[in-house]
PDB file of N, CA and C in Angstrom:
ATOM      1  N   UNK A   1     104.115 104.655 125.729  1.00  0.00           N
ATOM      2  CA  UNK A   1     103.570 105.855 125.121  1.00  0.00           C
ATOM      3  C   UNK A   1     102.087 105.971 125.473  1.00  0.00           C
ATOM      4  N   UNK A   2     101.512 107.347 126.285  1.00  0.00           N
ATOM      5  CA  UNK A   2     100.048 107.503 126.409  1.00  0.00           C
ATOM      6  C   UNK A   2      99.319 107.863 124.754  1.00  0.00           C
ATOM      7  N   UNK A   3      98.482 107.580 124.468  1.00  0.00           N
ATOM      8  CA  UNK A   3      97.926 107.058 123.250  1.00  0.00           C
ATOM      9  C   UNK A   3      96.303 107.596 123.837  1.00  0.00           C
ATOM     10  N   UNK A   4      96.144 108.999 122.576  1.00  0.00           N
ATOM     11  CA  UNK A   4      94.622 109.219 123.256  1.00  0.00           C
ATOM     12  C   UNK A   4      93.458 108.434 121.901  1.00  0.00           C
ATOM     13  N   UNK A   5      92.499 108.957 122.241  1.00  0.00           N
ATOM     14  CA  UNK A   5      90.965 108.173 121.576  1.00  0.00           C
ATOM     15  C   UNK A   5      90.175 109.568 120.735  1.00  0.00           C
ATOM     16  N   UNK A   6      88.911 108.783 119.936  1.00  0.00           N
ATOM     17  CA  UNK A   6      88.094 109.808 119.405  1.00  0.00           C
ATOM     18  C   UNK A   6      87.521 109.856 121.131  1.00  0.00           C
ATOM     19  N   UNK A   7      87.057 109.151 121.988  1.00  0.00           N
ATOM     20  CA  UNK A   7      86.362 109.504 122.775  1.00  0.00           C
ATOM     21  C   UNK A   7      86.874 110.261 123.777  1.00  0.00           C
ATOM     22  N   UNK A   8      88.048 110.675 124.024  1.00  0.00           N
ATOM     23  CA  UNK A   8      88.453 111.622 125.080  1.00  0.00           C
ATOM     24  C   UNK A   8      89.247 113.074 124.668  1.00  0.00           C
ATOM     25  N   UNK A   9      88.888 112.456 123.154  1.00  0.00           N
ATOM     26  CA  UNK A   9      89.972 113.841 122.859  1.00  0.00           C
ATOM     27  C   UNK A   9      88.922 115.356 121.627  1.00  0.00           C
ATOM     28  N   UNK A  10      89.331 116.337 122.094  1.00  0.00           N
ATOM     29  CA  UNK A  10      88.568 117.336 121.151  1.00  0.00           C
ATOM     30  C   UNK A  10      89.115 117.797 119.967  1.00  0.00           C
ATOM     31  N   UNK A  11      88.360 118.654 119.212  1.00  0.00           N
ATOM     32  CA  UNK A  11      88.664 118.544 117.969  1.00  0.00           C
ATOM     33  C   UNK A  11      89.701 119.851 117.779  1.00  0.00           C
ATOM     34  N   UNK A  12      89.629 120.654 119.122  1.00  0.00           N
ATOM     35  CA  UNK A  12      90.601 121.677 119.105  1.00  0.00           C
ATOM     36  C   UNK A  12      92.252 120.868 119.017  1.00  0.00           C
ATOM     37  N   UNK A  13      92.088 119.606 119.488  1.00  0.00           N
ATOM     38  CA  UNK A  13      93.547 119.139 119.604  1.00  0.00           C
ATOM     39  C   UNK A  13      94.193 118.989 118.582  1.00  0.00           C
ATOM     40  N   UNK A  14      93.545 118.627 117.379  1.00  0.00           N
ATOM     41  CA  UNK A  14      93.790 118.254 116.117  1.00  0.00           C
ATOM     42  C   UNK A  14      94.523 119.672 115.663  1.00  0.00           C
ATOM     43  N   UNK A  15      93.337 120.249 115.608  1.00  0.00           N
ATOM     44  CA  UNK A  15      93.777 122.043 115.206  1.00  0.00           C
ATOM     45  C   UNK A  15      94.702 122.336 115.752  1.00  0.00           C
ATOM     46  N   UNK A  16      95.195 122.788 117.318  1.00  0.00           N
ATOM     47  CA  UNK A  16      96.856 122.867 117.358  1.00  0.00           C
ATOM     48  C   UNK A  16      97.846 121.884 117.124  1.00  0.00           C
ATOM     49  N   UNK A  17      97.729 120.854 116.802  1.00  0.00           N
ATOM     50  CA  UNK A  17      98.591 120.353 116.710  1.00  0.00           C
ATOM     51  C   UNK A  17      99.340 120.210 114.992  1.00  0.00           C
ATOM     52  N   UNK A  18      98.040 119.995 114.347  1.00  0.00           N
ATOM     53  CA  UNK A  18      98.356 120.473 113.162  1.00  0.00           C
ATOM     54  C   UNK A  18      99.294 121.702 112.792  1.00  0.00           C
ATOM     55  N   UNK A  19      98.760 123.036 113.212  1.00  0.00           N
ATOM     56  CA  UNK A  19      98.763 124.335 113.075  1.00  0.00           C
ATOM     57  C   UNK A  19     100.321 124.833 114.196  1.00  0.00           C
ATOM     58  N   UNK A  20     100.568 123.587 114.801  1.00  0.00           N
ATOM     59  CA  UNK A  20     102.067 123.908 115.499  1.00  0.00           C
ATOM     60  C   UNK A  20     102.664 123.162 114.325  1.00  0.00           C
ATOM     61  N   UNK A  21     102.372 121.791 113.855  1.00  0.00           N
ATOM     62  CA  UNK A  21     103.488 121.790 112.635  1.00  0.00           C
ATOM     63  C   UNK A  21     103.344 121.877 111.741  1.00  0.00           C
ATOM     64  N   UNK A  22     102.834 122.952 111.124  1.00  0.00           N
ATOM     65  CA  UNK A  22     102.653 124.098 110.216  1.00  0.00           C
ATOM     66  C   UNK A  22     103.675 124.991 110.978  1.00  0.00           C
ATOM     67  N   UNK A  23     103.416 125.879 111.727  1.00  0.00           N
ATOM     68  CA  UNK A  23     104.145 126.799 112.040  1.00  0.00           C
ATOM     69  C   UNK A  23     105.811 126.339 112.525  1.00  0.00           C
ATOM     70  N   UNK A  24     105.879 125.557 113.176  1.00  0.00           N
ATOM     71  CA  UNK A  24     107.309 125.238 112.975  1.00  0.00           C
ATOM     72  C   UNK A  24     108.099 124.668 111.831  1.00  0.00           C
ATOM     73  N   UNK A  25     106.983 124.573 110.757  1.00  0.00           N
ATOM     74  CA  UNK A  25     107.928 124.019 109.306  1.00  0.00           C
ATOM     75  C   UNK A  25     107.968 125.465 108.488  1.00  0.00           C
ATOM     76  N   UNK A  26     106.630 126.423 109.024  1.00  0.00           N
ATOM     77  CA  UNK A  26     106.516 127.940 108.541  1.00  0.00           C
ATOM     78  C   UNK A  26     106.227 127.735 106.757  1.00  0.00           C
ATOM     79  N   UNK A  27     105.513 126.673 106.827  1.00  0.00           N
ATOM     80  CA  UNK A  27     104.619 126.316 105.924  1.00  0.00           C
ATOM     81  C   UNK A  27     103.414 127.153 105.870  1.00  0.00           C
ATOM     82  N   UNK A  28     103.298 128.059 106.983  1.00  0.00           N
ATOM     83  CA  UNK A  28     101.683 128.474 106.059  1.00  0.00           C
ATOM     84  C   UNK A  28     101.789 129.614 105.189  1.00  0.00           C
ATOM     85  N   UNK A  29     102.431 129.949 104.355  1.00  0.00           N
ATOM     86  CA  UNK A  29     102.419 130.034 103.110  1.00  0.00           C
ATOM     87  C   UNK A  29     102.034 129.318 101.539  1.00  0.00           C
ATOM     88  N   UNK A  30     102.107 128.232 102.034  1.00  0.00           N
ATOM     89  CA  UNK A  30     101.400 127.001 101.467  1.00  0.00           C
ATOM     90  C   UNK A  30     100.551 126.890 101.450  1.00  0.00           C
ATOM     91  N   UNK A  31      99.993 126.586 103.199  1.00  0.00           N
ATOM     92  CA  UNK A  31      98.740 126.570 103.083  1.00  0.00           C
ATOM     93  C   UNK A  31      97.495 127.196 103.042  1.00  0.00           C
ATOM     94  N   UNK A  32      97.259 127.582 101.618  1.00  0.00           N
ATOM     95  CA  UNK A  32      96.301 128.103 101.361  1.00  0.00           C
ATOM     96  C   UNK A  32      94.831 127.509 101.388  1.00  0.00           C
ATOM     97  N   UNK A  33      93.790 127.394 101.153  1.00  0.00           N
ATOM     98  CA  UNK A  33      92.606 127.000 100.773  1.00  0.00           C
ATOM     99  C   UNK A  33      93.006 125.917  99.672  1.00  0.00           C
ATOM    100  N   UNK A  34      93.260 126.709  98.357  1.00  0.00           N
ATOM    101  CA  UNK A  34      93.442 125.957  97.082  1.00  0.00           C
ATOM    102  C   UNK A  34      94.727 124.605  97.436  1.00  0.00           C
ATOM    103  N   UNK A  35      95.659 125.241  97.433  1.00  0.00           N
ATOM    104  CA  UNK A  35      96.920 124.114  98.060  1.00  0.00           C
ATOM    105  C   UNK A  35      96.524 122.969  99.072  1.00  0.00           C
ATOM    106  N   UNK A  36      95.745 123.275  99.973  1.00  0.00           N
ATOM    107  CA  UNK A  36      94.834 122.194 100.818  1.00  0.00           C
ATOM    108  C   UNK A  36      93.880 121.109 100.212  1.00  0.00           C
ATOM    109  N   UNK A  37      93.162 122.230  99.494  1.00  0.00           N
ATOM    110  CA  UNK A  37      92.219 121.096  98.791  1.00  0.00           C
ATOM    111  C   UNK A  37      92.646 119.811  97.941  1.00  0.00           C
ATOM    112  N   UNK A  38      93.859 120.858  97.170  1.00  0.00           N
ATOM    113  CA  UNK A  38      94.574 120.036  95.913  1.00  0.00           C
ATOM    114  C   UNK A  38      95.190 118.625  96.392  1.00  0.00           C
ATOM    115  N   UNK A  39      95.790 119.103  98.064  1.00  0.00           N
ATOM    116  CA  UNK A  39      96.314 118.407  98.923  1.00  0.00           C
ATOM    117  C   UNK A  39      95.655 116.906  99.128  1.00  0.00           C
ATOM    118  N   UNK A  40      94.479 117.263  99.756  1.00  0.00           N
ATOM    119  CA  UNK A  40      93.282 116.392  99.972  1.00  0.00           C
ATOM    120  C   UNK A  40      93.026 115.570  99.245  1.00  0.00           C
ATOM    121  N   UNK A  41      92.666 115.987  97.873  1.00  0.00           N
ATOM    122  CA  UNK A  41      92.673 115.261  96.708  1.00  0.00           C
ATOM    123  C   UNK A  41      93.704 114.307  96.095  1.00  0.00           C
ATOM    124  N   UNK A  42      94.724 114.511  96.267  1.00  0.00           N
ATOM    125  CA  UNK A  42      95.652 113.420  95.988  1.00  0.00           C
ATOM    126  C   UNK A  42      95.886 112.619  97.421  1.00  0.00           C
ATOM    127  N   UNK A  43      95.688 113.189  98.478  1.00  0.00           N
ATOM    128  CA  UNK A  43      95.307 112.087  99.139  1.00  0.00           C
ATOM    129  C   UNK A  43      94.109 111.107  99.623  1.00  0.00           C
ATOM    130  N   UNK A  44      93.115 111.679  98.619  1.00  0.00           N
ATOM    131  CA  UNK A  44      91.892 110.707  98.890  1.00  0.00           C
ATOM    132  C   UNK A  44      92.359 109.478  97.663  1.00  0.00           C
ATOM    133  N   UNK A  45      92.975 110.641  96.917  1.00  0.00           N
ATOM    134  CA  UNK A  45      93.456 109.241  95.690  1.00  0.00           C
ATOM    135  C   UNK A  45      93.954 108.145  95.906  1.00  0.00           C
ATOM    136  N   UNK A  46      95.223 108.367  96.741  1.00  0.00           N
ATOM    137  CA  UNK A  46      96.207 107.224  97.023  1.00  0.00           C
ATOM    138  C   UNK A  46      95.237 106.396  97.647  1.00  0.00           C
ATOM    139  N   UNK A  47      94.498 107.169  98.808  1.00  0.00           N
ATOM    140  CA  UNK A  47      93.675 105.934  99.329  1.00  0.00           C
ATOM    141  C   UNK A  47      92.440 105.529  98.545  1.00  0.00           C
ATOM    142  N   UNK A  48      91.863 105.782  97.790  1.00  0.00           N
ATOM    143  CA  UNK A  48      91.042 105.367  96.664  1.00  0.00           C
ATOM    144  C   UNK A  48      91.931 104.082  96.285  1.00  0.00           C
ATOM    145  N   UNK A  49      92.858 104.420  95.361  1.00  0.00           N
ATOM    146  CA  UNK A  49      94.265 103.537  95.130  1.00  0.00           C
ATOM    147  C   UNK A  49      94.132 101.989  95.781  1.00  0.00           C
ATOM    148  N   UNK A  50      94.051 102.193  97.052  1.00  0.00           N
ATOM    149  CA  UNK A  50      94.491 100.874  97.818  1.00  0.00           C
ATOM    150  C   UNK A  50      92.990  99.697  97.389  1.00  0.00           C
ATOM    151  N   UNK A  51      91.894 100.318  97.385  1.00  0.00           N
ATOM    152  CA  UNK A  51      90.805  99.884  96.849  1.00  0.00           C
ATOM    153  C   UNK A  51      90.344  99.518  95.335  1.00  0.00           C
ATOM    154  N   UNK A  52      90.752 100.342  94.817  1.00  0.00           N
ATOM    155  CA  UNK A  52      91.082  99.746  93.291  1.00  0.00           C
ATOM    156  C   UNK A  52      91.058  98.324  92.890  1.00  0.00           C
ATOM    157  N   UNK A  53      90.102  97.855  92.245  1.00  0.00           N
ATOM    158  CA  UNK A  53      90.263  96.569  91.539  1.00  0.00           C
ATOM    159  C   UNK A  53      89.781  95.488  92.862  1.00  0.00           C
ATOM    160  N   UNK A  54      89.690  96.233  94.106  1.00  0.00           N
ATOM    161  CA  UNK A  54      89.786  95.352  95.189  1.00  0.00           C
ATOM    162  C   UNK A  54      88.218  95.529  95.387  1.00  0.00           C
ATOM    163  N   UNK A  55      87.898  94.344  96.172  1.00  0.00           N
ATOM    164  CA  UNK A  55      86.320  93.959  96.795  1.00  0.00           C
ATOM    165  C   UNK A  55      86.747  93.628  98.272  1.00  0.00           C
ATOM    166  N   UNK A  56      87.809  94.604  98.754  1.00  0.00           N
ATOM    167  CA  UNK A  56      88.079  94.373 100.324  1.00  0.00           C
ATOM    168  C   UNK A  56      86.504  94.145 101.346  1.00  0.00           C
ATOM    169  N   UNK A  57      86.931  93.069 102.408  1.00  0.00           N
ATOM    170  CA  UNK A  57      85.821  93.419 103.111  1.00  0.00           C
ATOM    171  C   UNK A  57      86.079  93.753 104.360  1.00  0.00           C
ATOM    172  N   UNK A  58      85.530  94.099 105.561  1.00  0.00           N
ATOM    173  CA  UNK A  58      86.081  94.784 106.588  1.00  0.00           C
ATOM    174  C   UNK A  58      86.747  93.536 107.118  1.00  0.00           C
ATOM    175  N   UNK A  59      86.598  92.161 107.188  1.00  0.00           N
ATOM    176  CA  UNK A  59      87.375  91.282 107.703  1.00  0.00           C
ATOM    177  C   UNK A  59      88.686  91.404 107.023  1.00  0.00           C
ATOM    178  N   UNK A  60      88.406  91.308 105.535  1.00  0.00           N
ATOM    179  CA  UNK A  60      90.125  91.710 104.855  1.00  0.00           C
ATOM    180  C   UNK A  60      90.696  92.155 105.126  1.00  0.00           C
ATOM    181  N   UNK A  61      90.715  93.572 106.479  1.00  0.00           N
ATOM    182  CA  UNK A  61      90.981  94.674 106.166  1.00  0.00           C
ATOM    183  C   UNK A  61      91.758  94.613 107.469  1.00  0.00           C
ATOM    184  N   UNK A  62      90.467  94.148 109.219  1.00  0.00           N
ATOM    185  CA  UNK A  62      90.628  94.106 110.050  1.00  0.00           C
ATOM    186  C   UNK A  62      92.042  92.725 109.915  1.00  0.00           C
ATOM    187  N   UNK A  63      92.272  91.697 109.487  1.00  0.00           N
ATOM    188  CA  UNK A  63      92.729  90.925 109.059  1.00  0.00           C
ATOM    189  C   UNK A  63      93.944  90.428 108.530  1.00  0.00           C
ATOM    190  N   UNK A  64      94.450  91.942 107.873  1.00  0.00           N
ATOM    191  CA  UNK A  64      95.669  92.155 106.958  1.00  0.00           C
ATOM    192  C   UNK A  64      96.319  93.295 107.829  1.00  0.00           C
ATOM    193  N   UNK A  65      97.722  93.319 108.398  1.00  0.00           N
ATOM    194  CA  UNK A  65      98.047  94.387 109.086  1.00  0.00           C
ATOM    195  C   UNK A  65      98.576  95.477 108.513  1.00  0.00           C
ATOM    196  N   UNK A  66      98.761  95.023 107.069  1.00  0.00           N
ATOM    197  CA  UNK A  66      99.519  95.959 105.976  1.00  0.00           C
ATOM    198  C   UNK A  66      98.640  96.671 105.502  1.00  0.00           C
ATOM    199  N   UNK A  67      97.422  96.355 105.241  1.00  0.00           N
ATOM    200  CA  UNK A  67      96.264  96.875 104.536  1.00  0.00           C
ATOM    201  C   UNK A  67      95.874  97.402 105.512  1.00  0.00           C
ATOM    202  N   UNK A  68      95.824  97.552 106.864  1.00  0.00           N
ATOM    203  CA  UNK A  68      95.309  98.066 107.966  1.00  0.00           C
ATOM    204  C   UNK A  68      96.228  99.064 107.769  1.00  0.00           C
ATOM    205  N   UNK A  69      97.302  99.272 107.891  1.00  0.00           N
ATOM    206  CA  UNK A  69      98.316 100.297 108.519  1.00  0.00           C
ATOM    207  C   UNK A  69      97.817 101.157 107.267  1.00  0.00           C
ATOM    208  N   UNK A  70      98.013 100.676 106.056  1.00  0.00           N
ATOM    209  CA  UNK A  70      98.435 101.762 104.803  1.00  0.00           C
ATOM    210  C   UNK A  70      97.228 102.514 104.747  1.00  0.00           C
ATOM    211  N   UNK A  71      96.022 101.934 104.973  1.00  0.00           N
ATOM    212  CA  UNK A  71      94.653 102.609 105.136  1.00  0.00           C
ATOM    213  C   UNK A  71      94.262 103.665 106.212  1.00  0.00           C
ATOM    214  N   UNK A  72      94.899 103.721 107.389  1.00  0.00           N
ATOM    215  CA  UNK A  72      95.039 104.190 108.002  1.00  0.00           C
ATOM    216  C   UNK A  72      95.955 105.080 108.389  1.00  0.00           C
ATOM    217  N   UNK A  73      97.118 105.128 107.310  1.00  0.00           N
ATOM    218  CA  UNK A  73      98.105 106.158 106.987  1.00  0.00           C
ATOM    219  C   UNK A  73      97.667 106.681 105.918  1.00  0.00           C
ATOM    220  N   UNK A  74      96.680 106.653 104.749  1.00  0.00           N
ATOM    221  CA  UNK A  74      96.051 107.200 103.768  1.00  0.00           C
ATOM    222  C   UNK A  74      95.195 108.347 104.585  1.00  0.00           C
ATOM    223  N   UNK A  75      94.138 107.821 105.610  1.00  0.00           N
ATOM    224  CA  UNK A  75      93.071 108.146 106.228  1.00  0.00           C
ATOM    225  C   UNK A  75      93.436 109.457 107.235  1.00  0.00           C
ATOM    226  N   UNK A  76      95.109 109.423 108.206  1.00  0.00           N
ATOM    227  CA  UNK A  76      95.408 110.384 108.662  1.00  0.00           C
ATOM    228  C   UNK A  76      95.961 111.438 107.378  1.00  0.00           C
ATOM    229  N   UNK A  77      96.421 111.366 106.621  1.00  0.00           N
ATOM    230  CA  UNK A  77      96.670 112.441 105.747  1.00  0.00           C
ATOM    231  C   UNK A  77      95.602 113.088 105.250  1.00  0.00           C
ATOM    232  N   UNK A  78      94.370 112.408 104.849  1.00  0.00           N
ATOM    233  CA  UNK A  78      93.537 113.117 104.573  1.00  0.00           C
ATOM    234  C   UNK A  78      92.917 113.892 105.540  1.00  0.00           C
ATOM    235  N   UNK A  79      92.784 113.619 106.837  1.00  0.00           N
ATOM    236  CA  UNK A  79      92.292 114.489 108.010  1.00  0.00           C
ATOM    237  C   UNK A  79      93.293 115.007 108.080  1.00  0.00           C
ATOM    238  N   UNK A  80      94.713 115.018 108.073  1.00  0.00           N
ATOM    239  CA  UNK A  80      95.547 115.842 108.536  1.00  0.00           C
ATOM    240  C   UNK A  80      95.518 117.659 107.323  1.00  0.00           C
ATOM    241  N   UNK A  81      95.492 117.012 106.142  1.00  0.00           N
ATOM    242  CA  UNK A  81      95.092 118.376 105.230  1.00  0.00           C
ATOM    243  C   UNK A  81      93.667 119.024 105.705  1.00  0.00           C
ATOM    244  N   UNK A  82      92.670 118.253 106.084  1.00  0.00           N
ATOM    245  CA  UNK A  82      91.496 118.616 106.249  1.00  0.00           C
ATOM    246  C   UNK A  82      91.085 119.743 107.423  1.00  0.00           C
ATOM    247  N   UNK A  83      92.196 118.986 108.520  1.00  0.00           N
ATOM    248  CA  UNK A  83      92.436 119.930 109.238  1.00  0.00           C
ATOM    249  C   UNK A  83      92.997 121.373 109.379  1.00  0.00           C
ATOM    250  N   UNK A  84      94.186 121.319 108.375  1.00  0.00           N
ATOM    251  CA  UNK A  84      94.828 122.364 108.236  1.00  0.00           C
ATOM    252  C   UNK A  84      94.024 123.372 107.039  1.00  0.00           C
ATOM    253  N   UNK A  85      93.087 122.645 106.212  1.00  0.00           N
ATOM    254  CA  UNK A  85      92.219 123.082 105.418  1.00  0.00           C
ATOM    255  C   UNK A  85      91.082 124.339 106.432  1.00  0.00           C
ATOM    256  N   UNK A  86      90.859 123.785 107.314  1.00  0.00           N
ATOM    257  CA  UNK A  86      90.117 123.695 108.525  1.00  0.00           C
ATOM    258  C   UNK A  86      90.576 125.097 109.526  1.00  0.00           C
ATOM    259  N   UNK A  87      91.604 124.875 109.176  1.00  0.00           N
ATOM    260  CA  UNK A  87      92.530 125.822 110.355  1.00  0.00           C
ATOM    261  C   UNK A  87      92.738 127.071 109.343  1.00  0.00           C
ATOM    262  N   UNK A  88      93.247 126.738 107.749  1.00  0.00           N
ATOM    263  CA  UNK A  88      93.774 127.963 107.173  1.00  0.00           C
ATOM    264  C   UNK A  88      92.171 128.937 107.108  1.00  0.00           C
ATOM    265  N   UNK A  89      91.130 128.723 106.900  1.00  0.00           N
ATOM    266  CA  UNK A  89      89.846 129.234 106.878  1.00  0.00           C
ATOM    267  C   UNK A  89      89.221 129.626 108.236  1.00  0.00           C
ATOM    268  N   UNK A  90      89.843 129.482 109.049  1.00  0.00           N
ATOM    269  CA  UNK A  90      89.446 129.808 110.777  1.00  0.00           C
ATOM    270  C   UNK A  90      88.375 129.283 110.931  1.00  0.00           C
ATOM    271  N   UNK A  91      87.577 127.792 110.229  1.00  0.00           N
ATOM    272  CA  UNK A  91      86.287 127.797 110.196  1.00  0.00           C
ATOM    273  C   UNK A  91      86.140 126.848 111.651  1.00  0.00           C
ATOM    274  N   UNK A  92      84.788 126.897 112.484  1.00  0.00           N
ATOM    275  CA  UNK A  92      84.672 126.101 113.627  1.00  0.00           C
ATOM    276  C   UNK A  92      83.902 124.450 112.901  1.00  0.00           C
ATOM    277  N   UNK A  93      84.580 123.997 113.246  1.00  0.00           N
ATOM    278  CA  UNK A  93      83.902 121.960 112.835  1.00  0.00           C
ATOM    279  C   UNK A  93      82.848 122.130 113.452  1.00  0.00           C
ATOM    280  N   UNK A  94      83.148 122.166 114.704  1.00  0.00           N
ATOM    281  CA  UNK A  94      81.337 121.980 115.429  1.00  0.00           C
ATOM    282  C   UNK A  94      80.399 122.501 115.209  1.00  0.00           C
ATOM    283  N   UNK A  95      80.949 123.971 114.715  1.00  0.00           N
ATOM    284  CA  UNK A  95      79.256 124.871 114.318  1.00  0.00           C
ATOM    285  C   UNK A  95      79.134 124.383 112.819  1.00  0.00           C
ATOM    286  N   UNK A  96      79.876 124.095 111.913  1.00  0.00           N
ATOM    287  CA  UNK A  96      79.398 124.173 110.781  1.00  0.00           C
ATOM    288  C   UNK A  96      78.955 122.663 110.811  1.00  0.00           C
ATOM    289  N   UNK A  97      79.718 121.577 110.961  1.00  0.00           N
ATOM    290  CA  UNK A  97      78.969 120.404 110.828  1.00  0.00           C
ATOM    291  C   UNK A  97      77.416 120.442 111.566  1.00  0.00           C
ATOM    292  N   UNK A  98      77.115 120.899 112.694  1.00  0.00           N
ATOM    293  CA  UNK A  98      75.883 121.277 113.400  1.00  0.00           C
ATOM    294  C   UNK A  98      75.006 121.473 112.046  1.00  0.00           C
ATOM    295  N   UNK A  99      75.315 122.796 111.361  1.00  0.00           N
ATOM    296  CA  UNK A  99      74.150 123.141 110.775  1.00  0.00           C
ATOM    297  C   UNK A  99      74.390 122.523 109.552  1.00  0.00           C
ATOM    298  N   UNK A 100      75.110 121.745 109.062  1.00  0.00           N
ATOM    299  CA  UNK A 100      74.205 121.137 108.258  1.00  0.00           C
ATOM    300  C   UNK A 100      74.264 119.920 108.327  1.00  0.00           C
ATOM    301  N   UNK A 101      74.117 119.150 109.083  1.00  0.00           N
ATOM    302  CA  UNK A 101      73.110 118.051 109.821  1.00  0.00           C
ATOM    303  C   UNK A 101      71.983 118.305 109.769  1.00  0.00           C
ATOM    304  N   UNK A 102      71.606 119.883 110.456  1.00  0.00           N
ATOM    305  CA  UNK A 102      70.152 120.285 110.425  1.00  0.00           C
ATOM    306  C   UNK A 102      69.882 120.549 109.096  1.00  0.00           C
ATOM    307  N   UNK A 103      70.702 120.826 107.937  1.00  0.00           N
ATOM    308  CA  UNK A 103      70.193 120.618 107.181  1.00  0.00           C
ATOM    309  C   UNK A 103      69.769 119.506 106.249  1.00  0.00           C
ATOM    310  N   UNK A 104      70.657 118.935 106.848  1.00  0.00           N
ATOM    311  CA  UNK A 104      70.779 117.604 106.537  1.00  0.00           C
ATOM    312  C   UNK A 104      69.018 116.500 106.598  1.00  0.00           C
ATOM    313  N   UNK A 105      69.110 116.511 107.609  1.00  0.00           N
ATOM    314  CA  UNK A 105      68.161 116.216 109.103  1.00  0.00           C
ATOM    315  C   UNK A 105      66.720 116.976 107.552  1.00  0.00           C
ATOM    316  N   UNK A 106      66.532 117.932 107.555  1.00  0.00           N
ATOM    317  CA  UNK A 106      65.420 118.428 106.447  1.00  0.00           C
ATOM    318  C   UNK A 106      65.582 117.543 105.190  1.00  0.00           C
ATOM    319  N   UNK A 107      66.711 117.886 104.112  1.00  0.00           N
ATOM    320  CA  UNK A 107      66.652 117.683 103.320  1.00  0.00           C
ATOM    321  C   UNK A 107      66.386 115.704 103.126  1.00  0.00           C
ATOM    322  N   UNK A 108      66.892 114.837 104.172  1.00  0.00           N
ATOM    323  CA  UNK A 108      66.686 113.594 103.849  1.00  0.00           C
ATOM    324  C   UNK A 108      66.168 113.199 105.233  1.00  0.00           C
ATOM    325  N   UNK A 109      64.541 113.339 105.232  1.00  0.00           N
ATOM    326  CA  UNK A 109      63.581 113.234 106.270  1.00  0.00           C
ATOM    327  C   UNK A 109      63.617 111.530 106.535  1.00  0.00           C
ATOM    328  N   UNK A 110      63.586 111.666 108.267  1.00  0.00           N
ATOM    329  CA  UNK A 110      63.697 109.590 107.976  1.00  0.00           C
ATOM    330  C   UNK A 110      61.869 109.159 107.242  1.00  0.00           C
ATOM    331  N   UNK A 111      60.709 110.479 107.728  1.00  0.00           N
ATOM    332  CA  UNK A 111      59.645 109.865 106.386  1.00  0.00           C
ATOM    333  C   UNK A 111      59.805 109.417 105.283  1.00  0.00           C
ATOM    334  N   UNK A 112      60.799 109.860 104.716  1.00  0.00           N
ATOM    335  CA  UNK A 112      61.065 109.450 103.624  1.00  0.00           C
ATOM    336  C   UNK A 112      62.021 108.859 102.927  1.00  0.00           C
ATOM    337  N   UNK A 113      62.975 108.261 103.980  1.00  0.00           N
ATOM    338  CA  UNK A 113      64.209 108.162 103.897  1.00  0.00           C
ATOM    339  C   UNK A 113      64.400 106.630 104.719  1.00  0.00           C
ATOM    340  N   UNK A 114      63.724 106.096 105.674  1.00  0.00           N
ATOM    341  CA  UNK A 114      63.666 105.275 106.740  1.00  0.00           C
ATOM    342  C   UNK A 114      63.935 103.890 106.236  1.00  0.00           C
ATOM    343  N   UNK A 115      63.156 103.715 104.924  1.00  0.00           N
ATOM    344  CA  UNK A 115      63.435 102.187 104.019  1.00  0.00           C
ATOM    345  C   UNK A 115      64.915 102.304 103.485  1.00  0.00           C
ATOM    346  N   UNK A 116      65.697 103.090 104.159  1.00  0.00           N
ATOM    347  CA  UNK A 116      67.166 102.553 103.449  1.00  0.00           C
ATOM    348  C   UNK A 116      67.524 103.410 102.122  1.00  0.00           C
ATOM    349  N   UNK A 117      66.647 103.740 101.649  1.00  0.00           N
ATOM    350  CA  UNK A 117      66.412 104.549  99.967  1.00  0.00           C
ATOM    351  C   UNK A 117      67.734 105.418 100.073  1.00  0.00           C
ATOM    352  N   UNK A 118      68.412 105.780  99.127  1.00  0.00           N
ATOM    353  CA  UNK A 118      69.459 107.220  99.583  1.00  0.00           C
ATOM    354  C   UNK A 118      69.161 107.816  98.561  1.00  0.00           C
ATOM    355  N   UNK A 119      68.525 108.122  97.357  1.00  0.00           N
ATOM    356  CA  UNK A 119      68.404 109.112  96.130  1.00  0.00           C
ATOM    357  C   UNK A 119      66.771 109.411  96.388  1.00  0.00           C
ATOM    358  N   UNK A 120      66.662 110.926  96.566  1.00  0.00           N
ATOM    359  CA  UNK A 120      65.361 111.128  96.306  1.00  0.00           C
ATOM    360  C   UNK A 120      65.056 111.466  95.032  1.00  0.00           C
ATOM    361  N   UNK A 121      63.396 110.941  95.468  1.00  0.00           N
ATOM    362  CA  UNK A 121      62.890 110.664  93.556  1.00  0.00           C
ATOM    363  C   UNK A 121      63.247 111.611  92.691  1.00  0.00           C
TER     364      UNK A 121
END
């Protein structure tokens, strides 16, 4: 099986591919905005879930193939709604993450930000 990467692959791929199985399940009736989000949310849970009570560390993690897989089957569902979240709003990833980075980039200046700090005063 050819098996692609974050580094060779774009973010349009995600979007059709998602948005073909959507349309061949003829699910987007479903997917709405609200139904997506709600979506999202119970799947950040489950994977919240796996962490629970736990002080995993990335060796635990890299380490355990079960805890690897399930984390990483938590992790595509949540991009997979995110996407279709993504897709039902026609919104572009690249332009909007862009600008707010830049806003980003303002609001937590490395002047003031550079010692590691993350809450401004």
């Amino acid at each position: 099986m050819n098996f692609i990467n974050d580094k060779d692959t774009p973010i349009s791929y995600f979007k059709d591919k998602v948005n073909q199985f959507v349309e061949e399940r003829n699910w987007k009736k479903y997917h709405t905005p609200k139904n997506l989000i709600q979506a999202m949310s119970i799947e950040i849970a489950e994977l919240s879930e796996i962490f629970l009570f736990n002080e995993y560390t990335l060796n635990d993690i890299l380490s355990n193939k079960n805890l690897s897989e399930r984390i990483s089957e938590e992790t595509a569902d949540v991009f997979i709604y995110l996407v279709s979240f993504i897709n039902s709003l026609n919104l572009d990833l690249t332009d909007i993450f862009s600008k707010k980075m830049l806003k980003n980039k303002q609001k937590y200046s490395t002047d003031e930000f550079k010692n590691g700090r993350y809450q401004k005063k």
